[in-house]
PDB file of N, CA and C in Angstrom:
ATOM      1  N   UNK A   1     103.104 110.123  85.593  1.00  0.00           N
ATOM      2  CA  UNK A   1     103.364 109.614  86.913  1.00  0.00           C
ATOM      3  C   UNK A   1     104.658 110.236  87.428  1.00  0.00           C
ATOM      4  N   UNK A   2     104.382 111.028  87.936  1.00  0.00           N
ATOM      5  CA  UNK A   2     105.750 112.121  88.488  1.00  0.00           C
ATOM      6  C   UNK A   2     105.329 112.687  89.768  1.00  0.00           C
ATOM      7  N   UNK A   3     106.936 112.146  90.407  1.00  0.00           N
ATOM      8  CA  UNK A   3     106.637 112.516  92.059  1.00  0.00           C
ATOM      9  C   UNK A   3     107.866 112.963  92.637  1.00  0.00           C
ATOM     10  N   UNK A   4     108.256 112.648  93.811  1.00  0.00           N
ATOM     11  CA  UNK A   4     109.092 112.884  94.271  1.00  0.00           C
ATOM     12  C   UNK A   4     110.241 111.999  93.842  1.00  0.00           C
ATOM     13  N   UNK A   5     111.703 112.512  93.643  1.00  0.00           N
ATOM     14  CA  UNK A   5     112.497 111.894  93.324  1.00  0.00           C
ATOM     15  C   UNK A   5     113.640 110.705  93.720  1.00  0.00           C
ATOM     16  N   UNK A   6     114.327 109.971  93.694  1.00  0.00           N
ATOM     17  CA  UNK A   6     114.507 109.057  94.898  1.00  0.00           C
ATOM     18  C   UNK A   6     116.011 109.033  93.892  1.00  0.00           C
ATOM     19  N   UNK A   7     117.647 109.059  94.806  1.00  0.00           N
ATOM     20  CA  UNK A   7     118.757 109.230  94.333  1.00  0.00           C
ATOM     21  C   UNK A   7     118.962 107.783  94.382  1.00  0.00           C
ATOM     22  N   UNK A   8     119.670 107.327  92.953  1.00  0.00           N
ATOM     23  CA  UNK A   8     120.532 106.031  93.098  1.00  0.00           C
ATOM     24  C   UNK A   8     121.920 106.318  93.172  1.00  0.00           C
ATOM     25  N   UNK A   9     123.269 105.358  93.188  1.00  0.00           N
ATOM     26  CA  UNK A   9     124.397 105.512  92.913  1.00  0.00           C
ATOM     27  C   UNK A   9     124.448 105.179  91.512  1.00  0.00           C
ATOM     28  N   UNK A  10     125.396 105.536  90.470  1.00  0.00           N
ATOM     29  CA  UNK A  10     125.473 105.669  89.333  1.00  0.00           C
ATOM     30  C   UNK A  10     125.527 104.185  89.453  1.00  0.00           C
ATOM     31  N   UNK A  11     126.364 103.287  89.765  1.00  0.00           N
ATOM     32  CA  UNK A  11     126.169 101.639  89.815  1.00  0.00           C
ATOM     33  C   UNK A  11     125.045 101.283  89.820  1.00  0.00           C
ATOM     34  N   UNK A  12     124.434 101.361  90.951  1.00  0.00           N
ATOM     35  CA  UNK A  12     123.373 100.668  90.490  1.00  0.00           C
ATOM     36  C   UNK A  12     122.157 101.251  89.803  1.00  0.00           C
ATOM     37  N   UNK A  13     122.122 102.340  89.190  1.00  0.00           N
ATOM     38  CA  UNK A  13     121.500 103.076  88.016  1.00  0.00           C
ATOM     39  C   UNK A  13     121.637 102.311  86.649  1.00  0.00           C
ATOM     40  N   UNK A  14     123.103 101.878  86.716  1.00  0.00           N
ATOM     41  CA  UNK A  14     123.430 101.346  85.956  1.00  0.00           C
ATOM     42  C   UNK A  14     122.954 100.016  85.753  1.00  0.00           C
ATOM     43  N   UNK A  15     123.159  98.989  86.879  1.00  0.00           N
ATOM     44  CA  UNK A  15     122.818  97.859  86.458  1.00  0.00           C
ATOM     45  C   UNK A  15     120.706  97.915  86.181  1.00  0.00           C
ATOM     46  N   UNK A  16     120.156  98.795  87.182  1.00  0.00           N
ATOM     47  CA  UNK A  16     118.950  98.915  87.233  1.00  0.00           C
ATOM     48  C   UNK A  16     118.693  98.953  85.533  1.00  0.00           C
ATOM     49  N   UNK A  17     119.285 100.343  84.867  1.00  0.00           N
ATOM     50  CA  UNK A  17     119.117 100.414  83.440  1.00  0.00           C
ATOM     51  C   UNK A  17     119.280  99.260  82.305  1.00  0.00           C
ATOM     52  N   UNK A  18     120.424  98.440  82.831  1.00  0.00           N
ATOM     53  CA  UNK A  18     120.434  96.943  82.099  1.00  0.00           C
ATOM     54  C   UNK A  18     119.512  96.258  82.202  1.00  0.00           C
ATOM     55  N   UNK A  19     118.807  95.965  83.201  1.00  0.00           N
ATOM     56  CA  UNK A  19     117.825  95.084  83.720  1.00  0.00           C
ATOM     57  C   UNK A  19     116.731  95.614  83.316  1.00  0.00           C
ATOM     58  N   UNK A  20     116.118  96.551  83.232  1.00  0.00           N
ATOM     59  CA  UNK A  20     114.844  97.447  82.489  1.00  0.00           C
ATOM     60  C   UNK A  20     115.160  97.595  80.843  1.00  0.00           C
ATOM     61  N   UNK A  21     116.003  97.362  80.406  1.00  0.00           N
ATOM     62  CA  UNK A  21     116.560  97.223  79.108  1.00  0.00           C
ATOM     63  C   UNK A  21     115.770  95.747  78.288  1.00  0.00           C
ATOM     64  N   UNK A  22     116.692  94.975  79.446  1.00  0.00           N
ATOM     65  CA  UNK A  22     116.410  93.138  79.084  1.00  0.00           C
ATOM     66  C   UNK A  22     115.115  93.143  79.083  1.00  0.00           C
ATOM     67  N   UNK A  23     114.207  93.453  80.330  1.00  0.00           N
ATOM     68  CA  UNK A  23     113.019  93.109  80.147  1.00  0.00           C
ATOM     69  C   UNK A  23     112.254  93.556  79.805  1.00  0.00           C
ATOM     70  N   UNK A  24     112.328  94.485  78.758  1.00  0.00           N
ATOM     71  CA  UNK A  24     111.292  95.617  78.040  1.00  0.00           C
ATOM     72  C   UNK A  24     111.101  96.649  78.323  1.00  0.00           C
ATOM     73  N   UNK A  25     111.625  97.053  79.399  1.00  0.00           N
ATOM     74  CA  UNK A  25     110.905  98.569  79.754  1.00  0.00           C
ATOM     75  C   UNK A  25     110.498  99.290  79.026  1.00  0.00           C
ATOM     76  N   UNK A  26     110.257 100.481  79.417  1.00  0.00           N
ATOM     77  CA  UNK A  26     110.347 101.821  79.100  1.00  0.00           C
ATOM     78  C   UNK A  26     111.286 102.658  79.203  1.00  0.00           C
ATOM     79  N   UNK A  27     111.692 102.619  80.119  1.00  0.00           N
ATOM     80  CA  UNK A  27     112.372 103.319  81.231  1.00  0.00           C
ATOM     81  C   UNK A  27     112.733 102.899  82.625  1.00  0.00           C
ATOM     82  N   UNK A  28     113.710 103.195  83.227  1.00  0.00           N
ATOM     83  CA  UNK A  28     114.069 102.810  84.366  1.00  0.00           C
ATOM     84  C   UNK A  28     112.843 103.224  85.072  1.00  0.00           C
ATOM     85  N   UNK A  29     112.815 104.560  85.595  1.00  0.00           N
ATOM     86  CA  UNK A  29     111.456 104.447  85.978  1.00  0.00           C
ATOM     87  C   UNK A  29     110.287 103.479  85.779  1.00  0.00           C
ATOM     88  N   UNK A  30     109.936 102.712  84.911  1.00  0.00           N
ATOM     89  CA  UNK A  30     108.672 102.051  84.943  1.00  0.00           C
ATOM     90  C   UNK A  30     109.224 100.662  86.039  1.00  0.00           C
ATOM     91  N   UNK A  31     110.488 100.552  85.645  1.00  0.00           N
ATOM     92  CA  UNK A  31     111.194  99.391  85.864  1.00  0.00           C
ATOM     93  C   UNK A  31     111.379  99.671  86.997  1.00  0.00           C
ATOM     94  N   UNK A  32     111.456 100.909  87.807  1.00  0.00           N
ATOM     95  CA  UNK A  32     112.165 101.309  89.044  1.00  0.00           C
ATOM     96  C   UNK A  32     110.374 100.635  89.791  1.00  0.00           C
ATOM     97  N   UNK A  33     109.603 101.598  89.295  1.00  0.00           N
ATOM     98  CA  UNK A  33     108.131 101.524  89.758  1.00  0.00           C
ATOM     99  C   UNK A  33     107.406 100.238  89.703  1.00  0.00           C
ATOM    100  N   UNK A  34     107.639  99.127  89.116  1.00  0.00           N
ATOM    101  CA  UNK A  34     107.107  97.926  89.178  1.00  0.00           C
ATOM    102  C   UNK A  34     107.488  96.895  89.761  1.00  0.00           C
ATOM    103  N   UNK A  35     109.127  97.211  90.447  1.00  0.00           N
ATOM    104  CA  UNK A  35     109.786  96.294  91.203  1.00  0.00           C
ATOM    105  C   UNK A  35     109.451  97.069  92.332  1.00  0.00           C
ATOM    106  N   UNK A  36     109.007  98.151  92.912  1.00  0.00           N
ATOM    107  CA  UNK A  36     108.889  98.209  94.304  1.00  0.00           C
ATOM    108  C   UNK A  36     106.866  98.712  94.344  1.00  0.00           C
ATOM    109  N   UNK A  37     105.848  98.396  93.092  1.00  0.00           N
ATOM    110  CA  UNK A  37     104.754  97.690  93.551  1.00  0.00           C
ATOM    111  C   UNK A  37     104.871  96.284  94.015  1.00  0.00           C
ATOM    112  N   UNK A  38     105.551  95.414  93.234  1.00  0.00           N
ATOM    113  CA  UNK A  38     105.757  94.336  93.830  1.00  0.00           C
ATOM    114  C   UNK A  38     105.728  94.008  94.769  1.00  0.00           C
ATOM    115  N   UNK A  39     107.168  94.598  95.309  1.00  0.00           N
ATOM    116  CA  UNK A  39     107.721  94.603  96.950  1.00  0.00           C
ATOM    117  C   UNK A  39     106.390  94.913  97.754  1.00  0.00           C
ATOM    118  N   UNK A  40     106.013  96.050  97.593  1.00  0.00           N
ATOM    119  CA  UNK A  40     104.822  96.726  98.371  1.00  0.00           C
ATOM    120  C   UNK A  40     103.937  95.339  98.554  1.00  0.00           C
ATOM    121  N   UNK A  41     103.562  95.074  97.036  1.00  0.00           N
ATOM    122  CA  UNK A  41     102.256  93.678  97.353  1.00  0.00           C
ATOM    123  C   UNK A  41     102.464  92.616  98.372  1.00  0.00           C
ATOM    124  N   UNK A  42     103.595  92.197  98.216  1.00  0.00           N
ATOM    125  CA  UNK A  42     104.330  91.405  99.024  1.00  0.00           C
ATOM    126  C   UNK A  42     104.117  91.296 100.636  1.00  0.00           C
ATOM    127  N   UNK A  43     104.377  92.427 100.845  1.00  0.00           N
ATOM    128  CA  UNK A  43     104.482  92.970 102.190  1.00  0.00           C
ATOM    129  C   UNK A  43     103.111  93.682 102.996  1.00  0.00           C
ATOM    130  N   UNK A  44     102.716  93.926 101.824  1.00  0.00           N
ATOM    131  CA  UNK A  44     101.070  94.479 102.110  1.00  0.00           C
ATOM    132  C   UNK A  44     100.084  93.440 102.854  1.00  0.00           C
ATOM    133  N   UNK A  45     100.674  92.550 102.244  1.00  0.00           N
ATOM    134  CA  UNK A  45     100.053  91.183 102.686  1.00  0.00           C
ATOM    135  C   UNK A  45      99.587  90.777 104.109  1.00  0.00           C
ATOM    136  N   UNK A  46     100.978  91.522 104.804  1.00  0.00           N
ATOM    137  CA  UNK A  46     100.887  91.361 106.556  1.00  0.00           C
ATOM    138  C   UNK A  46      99.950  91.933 107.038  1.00  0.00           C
ATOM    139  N   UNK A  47      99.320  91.401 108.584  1.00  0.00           N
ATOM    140  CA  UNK A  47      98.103  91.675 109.323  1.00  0.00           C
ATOM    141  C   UNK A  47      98.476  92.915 109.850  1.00  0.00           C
ATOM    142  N   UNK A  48      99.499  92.527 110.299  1.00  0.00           N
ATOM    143  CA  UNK A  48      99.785  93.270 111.732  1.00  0.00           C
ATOM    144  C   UNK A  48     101.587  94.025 111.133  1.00  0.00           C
ATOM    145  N   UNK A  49     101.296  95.128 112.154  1.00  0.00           N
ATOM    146  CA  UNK A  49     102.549  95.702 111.854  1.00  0.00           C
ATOM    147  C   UNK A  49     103.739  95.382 112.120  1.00  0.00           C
ATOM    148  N   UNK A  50     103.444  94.482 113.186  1.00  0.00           N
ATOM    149  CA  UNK A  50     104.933  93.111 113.439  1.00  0.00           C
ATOM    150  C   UNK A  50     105.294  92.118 112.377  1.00  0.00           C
ATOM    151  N   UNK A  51     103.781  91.623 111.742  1.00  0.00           N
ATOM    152  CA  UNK A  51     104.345  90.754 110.754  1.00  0.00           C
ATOM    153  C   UNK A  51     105.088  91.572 109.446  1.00  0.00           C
ATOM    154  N   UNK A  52     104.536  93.065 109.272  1.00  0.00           N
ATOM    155  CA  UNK A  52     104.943  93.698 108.482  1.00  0.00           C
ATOM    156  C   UNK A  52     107.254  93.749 108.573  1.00  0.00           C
ATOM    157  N   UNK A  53     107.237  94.113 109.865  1.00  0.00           N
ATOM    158  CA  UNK A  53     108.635  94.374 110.273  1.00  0.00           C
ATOM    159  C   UNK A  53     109.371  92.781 110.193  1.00  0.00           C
ATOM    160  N   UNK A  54     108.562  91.716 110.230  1.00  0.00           N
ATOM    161  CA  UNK A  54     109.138  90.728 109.849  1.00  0.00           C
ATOM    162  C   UNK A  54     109.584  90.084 108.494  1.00  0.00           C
ATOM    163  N   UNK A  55     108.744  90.682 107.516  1.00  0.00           N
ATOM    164  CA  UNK A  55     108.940  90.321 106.065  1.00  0.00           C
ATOM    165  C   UNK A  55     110.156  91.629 105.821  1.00  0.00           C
ATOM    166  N   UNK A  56     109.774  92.706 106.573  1.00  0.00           N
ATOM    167  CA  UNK A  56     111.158  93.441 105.997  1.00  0.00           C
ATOM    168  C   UNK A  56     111.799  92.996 106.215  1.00  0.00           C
ATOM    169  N   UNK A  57     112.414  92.856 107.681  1.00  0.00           N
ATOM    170  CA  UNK A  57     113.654  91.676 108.255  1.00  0.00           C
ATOM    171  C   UNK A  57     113.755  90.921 107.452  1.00  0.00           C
ATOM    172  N   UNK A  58     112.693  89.592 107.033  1.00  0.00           N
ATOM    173  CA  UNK A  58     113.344  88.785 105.987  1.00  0.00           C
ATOM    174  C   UNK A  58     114.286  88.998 104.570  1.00  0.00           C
ATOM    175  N   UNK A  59     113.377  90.565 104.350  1.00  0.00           N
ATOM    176  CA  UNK A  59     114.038  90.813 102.878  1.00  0.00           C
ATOM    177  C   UNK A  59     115.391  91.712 103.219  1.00  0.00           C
ATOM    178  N   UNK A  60     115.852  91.960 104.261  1.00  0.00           N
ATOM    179  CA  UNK A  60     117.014  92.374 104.760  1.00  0.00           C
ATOM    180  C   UNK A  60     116.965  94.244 104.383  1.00  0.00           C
ATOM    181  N   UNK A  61     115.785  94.326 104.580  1.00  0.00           N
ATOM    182  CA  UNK A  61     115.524  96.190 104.509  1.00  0.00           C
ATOM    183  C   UNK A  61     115.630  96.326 106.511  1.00  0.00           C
ATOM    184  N   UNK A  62     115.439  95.631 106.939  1.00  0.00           N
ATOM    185  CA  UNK A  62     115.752  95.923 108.580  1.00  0.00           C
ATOM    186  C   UNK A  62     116.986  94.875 109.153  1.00  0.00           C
ATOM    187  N   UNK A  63     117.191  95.576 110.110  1.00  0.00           N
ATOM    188  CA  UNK A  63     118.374  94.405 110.820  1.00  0.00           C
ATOM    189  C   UNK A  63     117.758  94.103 112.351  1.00  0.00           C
TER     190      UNK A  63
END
């Protein structure tokens, strides 16, 4: 599963790597990739592309 690459700051690489650590990972990557299917499911959910821009808003990815 190899794609395009996506830059973190070493911080939060870091804490990401703790947190994929604790909960079993593999790898940050799997850990990177299963917290933003999540997100996706989440949000996928919406009808309409307004309700879509509203769950982002909620999750504070829009202002």
């Amino acid at each position: 599963m190899f794609g395009p690459k996506v830059k973190l700051s070493k911080e939060l690489f870091d804490r990401v790597r703790k947190y994929a650590d604790i909960a079993g990972y593999s790898s940050v990557d799997e850990f990177v990739s299963h917290a933003l299917e999540k997100e996706l499911e989440f949000i996928g959910e919406a009808d309409s592309e307004e309700e879509i821009r509203k769950k982002l808003q909620g999750l504070g990815y829009l202002s």
